[in-house]
N, C-alpha and C. Protein backbone atom coordinates (compact mmCIF):
# COMPACT_ATOMS: atom_id res chain seq x y z
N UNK A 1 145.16 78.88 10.19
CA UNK A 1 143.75 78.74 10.54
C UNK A 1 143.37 79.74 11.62
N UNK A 2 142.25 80.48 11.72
CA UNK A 2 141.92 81.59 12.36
C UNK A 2 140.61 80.40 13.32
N UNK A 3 140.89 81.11 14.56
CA UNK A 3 139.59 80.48 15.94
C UNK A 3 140.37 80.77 16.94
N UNK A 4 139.27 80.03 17.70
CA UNK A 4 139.71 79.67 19.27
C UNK A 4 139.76 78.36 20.34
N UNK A 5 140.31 77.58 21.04
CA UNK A 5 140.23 77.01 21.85
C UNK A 5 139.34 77.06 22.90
N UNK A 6 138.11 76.65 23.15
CA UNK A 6 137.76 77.13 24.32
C UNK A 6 137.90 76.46 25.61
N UNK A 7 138.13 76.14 26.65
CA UNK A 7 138.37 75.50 27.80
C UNK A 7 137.93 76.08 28.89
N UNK A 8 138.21 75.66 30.09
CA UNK A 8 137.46 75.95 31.49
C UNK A 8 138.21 75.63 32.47
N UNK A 9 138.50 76.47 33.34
CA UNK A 9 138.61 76.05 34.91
C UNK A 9 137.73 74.90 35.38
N UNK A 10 137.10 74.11 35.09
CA UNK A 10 135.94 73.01 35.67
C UNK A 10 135.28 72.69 34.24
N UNK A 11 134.74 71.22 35.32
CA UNK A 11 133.37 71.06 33.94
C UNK A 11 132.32 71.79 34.68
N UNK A 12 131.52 71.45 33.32
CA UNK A 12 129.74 72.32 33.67
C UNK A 12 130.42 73.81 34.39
N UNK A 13 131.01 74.42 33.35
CA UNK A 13 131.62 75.94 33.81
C UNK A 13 130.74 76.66 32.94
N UNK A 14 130.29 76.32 31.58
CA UNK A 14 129.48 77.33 30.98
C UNK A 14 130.16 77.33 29.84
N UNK A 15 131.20 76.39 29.15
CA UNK A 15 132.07 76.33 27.92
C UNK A 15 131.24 76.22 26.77
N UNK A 16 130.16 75.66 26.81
CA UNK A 16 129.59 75.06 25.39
C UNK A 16 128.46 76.25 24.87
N UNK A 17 128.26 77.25 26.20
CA UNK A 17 126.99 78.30 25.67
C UNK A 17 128.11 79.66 25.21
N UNK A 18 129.25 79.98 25.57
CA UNK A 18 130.47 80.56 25.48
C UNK A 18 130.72 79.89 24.39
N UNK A 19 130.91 78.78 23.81
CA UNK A 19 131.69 78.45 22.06
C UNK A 19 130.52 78.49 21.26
N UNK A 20 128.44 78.94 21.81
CA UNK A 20 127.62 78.75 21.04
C UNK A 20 127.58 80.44 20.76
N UNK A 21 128.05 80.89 22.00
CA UNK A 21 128.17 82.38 21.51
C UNK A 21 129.33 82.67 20.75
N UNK A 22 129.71 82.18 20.71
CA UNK A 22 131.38 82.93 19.48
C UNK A 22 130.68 82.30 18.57
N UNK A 23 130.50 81.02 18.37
CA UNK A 23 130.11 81.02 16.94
C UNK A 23 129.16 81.54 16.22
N UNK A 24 127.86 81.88 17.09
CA UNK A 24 127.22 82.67 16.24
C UNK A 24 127.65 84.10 15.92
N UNK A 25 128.61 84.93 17.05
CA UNK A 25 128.86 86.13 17.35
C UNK A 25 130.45 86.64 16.20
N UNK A 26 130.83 85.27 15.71
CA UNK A 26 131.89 85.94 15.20
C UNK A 26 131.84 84.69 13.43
N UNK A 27 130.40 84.50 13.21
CA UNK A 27 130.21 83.34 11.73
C UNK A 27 131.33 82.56 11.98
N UNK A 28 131.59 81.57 13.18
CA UNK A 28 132.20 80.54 12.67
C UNK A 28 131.45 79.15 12.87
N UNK A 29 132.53 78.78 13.20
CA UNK A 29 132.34 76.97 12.99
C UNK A 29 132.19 76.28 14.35
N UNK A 30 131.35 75.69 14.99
CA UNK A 30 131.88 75.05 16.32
C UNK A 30 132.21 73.14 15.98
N UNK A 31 132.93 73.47 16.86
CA UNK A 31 133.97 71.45 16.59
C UNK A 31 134.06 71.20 18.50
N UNK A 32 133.28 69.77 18.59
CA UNK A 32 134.08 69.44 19.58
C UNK A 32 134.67 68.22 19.86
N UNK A 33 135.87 68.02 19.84
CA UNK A 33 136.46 66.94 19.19
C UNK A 33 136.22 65.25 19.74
N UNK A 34 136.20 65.89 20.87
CA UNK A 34 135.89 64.65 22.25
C UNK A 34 134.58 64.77 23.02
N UNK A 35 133.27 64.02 22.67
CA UNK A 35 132.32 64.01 23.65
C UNK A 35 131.84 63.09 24.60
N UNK A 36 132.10 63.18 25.78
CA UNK A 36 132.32 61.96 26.57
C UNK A 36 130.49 61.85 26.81
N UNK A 37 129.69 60.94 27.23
CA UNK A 37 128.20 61.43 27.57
C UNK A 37 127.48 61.37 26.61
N UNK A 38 126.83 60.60 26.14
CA UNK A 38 125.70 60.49 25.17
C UNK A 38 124.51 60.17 25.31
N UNK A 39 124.09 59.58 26.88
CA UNK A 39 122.83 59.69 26.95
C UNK A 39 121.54 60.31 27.25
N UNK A 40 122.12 61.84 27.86
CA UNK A 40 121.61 62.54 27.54
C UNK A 40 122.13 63.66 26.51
N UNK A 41 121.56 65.78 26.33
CA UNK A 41 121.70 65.69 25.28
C UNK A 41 123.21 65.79 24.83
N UNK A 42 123.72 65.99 23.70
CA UNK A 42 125.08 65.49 23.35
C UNK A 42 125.73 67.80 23.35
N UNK A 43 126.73 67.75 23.22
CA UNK A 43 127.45 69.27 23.46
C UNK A 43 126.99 69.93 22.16
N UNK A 44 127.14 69.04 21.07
CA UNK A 44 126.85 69.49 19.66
C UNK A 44 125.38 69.22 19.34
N UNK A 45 124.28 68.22 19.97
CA UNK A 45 123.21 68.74 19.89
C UNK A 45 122.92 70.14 20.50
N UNK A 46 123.37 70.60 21.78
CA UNK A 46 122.82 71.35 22.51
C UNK A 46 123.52 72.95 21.59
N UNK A 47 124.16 72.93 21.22
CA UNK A 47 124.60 74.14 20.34
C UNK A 47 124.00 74.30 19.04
N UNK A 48 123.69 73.08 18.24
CA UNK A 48 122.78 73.42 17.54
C UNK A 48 121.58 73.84 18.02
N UNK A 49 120.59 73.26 18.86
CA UNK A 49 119.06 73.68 19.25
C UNK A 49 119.86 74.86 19.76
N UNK A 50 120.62 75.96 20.45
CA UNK A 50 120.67 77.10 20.75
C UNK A 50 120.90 78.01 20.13
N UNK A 51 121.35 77.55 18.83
CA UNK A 51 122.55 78.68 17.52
C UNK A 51 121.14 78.44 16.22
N UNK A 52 120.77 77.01 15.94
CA UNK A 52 119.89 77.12 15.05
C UNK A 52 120.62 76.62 13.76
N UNK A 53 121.89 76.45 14.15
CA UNK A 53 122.57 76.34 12.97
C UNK A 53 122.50 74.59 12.61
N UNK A 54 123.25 74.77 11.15
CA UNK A 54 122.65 73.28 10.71
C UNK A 54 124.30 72.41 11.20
N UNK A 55 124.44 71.55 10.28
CA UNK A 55 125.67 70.43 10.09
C UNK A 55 126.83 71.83 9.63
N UNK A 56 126.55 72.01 8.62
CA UNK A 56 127.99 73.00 8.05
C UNK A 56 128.62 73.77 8.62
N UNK A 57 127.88 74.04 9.92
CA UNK A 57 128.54 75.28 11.01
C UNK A 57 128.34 74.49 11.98
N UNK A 58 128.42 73.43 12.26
CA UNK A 58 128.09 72.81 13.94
C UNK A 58 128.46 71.29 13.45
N UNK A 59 129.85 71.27 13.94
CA UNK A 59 130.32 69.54 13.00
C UNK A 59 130.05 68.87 14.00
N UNK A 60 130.26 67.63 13.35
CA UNK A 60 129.98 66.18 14.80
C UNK A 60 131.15 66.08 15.13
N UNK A 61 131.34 65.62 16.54
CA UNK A 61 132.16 65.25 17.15
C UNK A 61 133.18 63.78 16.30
N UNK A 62 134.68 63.96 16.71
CA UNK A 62 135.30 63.17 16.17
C UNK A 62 134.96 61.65 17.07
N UNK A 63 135.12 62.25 18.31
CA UNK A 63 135.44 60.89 19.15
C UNK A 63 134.03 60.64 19.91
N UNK A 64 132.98 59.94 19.96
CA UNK A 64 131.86 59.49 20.76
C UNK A 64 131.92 58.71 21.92
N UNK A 65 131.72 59.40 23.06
CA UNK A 65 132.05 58.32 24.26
C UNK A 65 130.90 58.02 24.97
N UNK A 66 130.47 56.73 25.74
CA UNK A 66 128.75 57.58 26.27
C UNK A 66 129.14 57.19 27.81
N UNK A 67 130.16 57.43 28.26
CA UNK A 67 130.31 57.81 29.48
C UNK A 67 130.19 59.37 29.92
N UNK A 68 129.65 60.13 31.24
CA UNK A 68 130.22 61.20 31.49
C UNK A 68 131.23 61.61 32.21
N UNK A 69 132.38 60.59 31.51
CA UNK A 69 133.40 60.51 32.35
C UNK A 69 134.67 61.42 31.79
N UNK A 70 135.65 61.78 32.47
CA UNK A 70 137.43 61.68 31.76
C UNK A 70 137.36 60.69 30.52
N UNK A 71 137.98 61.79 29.19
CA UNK A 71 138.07 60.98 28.17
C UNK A 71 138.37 59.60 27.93
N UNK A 72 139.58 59.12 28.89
CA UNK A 72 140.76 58.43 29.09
C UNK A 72 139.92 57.34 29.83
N UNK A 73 138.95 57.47 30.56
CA UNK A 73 138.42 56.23 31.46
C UNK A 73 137.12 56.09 30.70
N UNK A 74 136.53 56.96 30.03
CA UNK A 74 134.95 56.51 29.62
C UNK A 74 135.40 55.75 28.05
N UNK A 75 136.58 56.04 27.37
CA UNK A 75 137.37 55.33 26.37
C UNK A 75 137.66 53.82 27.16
N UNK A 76 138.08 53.78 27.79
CA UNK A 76 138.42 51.99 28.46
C UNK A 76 137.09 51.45 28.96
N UNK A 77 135.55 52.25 29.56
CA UNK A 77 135.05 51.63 29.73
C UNK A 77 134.13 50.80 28.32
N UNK A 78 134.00 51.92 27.13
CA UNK A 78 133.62 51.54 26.07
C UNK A 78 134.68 50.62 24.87
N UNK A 79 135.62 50.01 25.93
CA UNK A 79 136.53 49.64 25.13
C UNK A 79 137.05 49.68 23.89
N UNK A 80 137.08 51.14 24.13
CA UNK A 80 138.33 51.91 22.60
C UNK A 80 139.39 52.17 23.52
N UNK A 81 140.17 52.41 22.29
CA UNK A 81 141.16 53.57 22.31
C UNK A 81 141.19 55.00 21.54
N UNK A 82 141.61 56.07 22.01
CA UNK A 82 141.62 57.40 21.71
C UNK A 82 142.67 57.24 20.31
N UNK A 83 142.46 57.85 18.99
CA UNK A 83 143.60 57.77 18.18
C UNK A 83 143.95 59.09 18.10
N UNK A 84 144.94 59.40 19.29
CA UNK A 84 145.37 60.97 18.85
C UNK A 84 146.19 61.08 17.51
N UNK A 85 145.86 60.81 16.89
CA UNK A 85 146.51 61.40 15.31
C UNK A 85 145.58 61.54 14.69
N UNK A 86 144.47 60.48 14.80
CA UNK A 86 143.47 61.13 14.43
C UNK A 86 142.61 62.36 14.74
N UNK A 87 142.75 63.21 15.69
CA UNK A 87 142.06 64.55 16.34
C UNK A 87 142.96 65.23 15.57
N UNK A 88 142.44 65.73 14.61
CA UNK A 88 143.19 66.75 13.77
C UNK A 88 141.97 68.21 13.60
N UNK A 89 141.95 68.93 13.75
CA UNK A 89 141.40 69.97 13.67
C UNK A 89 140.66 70.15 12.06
N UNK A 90 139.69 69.94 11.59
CA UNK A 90 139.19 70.71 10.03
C UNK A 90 139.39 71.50 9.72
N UNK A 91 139.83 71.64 8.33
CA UNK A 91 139.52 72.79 7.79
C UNK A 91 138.63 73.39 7.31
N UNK A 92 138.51 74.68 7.99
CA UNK A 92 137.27 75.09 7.20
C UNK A 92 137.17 77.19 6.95
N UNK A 93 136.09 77.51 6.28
CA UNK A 93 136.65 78.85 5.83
C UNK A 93 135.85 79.82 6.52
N UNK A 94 135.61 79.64 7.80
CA UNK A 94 135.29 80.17 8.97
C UNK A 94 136.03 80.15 9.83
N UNK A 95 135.99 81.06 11.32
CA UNK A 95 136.86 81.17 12.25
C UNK A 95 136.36 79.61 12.89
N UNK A 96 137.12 79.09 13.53
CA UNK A 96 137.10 77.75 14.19
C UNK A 96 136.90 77.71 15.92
N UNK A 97 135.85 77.17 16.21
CA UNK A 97 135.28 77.52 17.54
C UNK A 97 135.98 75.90 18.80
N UNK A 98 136.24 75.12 19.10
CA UNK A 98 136.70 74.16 19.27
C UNK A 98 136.38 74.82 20.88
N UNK A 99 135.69 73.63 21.22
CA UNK A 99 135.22 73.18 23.04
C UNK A 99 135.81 72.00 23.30
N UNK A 100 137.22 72.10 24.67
CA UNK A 100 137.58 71.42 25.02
C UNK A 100 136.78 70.42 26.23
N UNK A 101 136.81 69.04 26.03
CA UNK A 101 136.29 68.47 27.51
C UNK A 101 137.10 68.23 28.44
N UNK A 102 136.01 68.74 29.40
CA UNK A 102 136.38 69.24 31.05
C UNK A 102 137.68 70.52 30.50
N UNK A 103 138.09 70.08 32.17
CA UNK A 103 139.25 71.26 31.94
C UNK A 103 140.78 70.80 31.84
N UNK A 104 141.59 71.68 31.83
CA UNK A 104 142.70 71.72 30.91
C UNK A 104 143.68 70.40 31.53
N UNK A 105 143.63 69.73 32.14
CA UNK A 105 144.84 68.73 32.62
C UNK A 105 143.56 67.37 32.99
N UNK A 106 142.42 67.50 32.30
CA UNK A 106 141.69 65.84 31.59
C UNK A 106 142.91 65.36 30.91
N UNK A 107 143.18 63.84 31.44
CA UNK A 107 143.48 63.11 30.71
C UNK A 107 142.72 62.93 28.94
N UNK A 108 143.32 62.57 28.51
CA UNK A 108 142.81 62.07 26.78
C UNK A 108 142.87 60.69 26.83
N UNK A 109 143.98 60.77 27.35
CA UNK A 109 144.40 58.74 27.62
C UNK A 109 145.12 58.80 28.70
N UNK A 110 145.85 57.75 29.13
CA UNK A 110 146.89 57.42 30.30
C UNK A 110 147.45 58.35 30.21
N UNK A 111 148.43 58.74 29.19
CA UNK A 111 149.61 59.23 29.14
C UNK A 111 149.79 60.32 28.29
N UNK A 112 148.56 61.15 28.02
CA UNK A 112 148.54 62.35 27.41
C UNK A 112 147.13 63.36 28.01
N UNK A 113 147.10 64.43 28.44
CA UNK A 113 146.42 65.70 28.99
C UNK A 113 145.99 66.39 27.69
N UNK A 114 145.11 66.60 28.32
CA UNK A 114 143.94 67.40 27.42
C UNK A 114 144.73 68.98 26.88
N UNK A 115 145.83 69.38 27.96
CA UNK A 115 146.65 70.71 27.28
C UNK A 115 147.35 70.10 26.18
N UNK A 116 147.99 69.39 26.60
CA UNK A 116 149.22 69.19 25.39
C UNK A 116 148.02 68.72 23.91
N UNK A 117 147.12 68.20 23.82
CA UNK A 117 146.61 67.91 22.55
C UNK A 117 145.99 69.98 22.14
N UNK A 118 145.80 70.47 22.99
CA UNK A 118 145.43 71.71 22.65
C UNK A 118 146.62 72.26 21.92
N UNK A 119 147.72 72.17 23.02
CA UNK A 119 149.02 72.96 22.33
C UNK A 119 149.76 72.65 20.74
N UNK A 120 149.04 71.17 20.68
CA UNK A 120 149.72 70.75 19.29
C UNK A 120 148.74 71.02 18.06
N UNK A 121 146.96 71.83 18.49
CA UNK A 121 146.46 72.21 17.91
C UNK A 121 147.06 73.58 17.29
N UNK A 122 148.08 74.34 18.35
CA UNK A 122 148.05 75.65 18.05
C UNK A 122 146.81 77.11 17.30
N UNK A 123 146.25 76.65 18.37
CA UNK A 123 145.41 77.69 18.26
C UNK A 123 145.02 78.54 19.52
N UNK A 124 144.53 79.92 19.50
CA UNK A 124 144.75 80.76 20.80
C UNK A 124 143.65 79.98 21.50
N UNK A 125 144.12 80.30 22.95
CA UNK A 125 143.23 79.35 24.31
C UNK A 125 142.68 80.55 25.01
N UNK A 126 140.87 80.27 25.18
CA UNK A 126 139.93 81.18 25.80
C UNK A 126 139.57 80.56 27.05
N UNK A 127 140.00 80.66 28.20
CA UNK A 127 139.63 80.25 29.11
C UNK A 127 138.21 80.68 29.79
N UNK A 128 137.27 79.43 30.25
CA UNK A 128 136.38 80.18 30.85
C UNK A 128 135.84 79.75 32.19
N UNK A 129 136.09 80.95 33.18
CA UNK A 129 135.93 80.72 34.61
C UNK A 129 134.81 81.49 35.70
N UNK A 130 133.84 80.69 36.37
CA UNK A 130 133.16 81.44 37.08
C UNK A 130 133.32 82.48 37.74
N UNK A 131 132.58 82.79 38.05
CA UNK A 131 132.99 84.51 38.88
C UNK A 131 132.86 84.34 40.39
N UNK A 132 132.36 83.50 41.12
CA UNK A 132 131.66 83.03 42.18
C UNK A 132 132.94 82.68 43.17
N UNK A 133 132.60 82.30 44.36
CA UNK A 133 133.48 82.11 45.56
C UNK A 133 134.37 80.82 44.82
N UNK A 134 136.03 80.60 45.01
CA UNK A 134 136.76 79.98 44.66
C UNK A 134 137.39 79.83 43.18
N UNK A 135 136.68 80.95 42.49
CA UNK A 135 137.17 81.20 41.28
C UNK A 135 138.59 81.77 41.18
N UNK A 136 139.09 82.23 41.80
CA UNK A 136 140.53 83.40 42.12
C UNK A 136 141.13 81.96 41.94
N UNK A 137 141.43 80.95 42.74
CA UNK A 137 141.88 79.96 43.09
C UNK A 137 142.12 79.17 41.54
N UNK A 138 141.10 78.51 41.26
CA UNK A 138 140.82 77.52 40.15
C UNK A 138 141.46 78.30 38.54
N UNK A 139 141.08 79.57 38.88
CA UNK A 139 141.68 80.06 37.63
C UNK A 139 142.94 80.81 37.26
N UNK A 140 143.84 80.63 38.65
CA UNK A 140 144.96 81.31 38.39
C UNK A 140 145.63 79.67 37.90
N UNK A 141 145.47 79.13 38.93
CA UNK A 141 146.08 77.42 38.63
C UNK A 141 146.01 77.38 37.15
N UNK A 142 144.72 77.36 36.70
CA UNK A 142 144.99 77.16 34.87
C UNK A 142 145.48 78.21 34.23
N UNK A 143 145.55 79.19 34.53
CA UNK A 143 146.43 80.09 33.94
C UNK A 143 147.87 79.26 33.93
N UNK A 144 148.42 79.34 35.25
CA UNK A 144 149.51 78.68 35.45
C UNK A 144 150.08 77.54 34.32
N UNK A 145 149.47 76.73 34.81
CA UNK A 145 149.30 74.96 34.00
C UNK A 145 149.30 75.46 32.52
N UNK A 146 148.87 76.85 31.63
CA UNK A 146 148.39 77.04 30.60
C UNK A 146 150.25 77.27 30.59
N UNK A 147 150.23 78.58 30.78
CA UNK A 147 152.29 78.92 30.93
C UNK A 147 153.19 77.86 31.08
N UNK A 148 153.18 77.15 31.58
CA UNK A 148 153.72 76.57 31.89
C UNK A 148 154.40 75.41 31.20
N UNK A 149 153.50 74.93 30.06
CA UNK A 149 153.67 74.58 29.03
C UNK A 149 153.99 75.45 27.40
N UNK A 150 154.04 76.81 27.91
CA UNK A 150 154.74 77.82 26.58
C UNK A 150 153.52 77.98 25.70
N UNK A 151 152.37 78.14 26.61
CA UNK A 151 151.08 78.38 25.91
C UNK A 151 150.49 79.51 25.85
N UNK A 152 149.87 80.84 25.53
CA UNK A 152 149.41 81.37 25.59
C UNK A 152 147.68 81.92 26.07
N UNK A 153 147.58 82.17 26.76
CA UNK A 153 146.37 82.96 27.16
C UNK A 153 145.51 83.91 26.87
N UNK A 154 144.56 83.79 25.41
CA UNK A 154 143.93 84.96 24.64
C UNK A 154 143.71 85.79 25.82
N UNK A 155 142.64 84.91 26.66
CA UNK A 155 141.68 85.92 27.75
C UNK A 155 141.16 85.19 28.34
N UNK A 156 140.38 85.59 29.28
CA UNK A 156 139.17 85.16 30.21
C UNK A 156 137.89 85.61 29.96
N UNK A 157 137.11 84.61 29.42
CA UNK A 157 135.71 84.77 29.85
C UNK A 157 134.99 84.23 31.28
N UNK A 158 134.36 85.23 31.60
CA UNK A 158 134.06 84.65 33.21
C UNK A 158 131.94 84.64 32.57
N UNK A 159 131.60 83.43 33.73
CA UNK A 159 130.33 83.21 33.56
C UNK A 159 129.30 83.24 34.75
N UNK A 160 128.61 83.95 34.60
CA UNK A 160 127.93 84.20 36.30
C UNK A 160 127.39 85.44 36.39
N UNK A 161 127.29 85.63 37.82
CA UNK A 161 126.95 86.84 37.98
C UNK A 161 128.17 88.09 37.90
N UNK A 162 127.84 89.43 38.11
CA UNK A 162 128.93 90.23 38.35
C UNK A 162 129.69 90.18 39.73
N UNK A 163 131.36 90.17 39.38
CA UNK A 163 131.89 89.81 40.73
C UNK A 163 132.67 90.83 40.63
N UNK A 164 132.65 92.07 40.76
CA UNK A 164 133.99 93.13 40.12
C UNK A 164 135.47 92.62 40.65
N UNK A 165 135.37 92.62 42.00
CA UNK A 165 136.57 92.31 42.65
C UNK A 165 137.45 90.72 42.04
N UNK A 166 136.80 90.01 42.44
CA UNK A 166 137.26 88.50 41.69
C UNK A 166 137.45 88.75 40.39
N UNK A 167 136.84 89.25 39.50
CA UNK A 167 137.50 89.48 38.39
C UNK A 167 138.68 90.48 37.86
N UNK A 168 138.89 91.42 38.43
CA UNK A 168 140.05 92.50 38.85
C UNK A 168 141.27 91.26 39.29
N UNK A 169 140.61 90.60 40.05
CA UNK A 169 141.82 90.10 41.17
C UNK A 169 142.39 89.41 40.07
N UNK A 170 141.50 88.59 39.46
CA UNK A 170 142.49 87.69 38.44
C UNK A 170 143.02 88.15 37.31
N UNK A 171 142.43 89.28 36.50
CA UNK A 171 143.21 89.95 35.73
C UNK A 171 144.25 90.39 36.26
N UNK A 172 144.35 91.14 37.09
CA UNK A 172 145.68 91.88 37.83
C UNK A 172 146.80 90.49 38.52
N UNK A 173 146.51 89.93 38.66
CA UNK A 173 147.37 88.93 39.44
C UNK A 173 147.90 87.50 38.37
N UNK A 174 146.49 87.32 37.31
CA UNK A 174 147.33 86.35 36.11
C UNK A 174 148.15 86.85 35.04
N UNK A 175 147.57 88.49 35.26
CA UNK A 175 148.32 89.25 34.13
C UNK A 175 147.74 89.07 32.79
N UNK A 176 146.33 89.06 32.68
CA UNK A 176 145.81 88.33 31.61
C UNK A 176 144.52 88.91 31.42
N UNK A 177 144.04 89.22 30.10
CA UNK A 177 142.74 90.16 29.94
C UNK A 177 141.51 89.41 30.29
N UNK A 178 140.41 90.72 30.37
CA UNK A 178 138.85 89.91 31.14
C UNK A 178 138.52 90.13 29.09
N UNK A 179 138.13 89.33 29.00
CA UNK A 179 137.23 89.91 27.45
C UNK A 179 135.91 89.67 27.48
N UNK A 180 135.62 89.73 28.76
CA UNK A 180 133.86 89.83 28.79
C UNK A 180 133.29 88.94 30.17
N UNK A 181 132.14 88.97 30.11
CA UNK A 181 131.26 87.98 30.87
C UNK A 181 129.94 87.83 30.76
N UNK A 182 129.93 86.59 30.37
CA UNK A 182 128.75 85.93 30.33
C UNK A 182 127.37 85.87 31.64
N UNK A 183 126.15 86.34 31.22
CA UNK A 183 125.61 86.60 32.50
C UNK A 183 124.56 85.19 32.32
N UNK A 184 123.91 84.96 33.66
CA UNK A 184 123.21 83.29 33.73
C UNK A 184 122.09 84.00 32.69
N UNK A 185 121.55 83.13 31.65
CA UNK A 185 120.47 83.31 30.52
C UNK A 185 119.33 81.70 30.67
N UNK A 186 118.23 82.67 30.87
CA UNK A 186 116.76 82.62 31.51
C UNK A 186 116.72 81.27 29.79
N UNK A 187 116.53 82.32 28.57
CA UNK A 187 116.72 81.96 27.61
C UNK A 187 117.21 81.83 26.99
N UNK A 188 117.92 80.91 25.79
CA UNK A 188 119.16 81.03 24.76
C UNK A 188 118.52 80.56 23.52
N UNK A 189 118.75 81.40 22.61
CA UNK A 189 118.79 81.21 21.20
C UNK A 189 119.81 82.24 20.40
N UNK A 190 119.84 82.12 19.04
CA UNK A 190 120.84 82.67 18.43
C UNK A 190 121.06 84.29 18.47
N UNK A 191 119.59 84.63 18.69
CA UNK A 191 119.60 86.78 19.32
C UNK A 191 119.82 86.67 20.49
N UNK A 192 119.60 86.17 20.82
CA UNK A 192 120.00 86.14 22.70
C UNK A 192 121.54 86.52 23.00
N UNK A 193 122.15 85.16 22.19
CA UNK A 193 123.64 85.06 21.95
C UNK A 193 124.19 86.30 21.07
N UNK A 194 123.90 86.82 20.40
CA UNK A 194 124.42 88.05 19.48
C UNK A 194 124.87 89.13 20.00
N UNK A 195 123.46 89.23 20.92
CA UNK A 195 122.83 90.78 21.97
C UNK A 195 124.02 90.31 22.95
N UNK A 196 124.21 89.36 23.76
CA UNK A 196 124.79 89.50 24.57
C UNK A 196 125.89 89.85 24.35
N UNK A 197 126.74 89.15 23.17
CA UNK A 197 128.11 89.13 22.93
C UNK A 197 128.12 90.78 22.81
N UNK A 198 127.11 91.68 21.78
CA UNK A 198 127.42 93.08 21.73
C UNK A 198 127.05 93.91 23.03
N UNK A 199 126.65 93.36 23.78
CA UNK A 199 126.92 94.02 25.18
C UNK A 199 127.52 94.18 26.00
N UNK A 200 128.20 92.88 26.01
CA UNK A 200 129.15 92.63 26.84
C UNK A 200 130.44 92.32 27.08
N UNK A 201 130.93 91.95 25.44
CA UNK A 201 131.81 91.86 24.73
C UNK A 201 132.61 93.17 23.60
N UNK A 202 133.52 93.02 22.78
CA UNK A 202 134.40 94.11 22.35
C UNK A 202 134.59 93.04 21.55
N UNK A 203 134.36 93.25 19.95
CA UNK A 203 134.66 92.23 18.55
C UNK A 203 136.35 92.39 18.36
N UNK A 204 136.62 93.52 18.85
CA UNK A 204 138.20 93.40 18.32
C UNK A 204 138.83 93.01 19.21
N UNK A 205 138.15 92.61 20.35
CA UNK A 205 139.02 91.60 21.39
C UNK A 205 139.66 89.97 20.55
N UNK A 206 138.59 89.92 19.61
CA UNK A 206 138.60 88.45 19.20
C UNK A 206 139.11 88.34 17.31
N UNK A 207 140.13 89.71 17.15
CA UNK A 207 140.53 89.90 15.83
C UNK A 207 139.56 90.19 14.73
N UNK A 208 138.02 90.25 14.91
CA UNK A 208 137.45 90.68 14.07
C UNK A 208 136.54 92.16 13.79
């Protein structure tokens, strides 16, 4: 199966306008498997109203939580349980866009992290980290935490303003490519997302 993982140094990092831009920018699919938060709007509403796209390219979420909590606690307050066997990835005949919630060491449940269900997805991991004061910090750690488990690191997308230095610093020091950055957008819709990706982005960064 051809995609990407997307994840974040933090929540509310900028993951879901980053997996609305790959998917429109490279015709795939966006999936997000776990949405904790439902009363306001949901990750997969908000990518559709930005991409335009319908159900066939923008699936529903497997797991519905309406806490905006850690998978693992807004699951006990709605008294479920998570069926990790059931989070199985779709198939489908597009590249596969997948937005992880929060960032990479969320619990899923007690006794399983939001990496290890990534790693048993096997699919490449796009990290995405602000550019702003304390970013050096937050995103070498997930680099780390990413290795550390025998995972791989496509790249970094950073979201923000331009930081040259902070972003140098962490390429050079995680050992790990910049494949772009996302700048703050006034407006988003599906040209918005296109233009940017060809501006600011490199398609054969992402195999296509």
């Amino acid at each position: 199966m051809q995609g990407f993982i997307v994840t974040g140094t933090d929540t509310d990092i900028g993951k879901t306008v980053v997996a609305a831009m790959l998917t429109v920018a490279l015709q795939g699919v966006y999936f997000k498997p776990i949405q904790s938060g439902t009363v306001a709007e949901t990750d997969v509403q908000a990518v559709r109203r930005m991409t335009g796209l319908l159900e066939d390219r923008v699936l529903p979420s497997a797991v519905m939580l309406s806490q905006p909590l850690s998978p693992h606690r807004a699951a006990e307050l709605d008294g479920m349980e998570i069926d990790l066997h059931g989070l199985v990835l779709p198939r489908v005949p597009r590249p596969l866009i997948v937005e992880g919630a929060g960032g990479l060491l969320v619990p899923v449940t007690r006794d399983v992290l939001q990496a290890e269900l990534f790693k048993s997805w096997d699919l490449p991991l796009i990290l995405c980290a602000r550019t702003g004061l304390g970013t050096i910090n937050h995103t070498l750690l997930s680099i780390e935490a990413i290795r550390a488990r025998k995972m791989a690191v496509w790249g970094v997308i950073f979201v923000g303003d331009d930081n040259a230095d902070n972003i140098r610093t962490i390429a050079e020091m995680g050992a790990v490519k910049v494949l772009g950055r996302l700048p703050m957008l006034e407006m988003i819709n599906a040209d918005t997302l296109a233009n940017i990706f060809e501006q600011h982005f490199n398609r054969e960064d992402f195999g296509a």
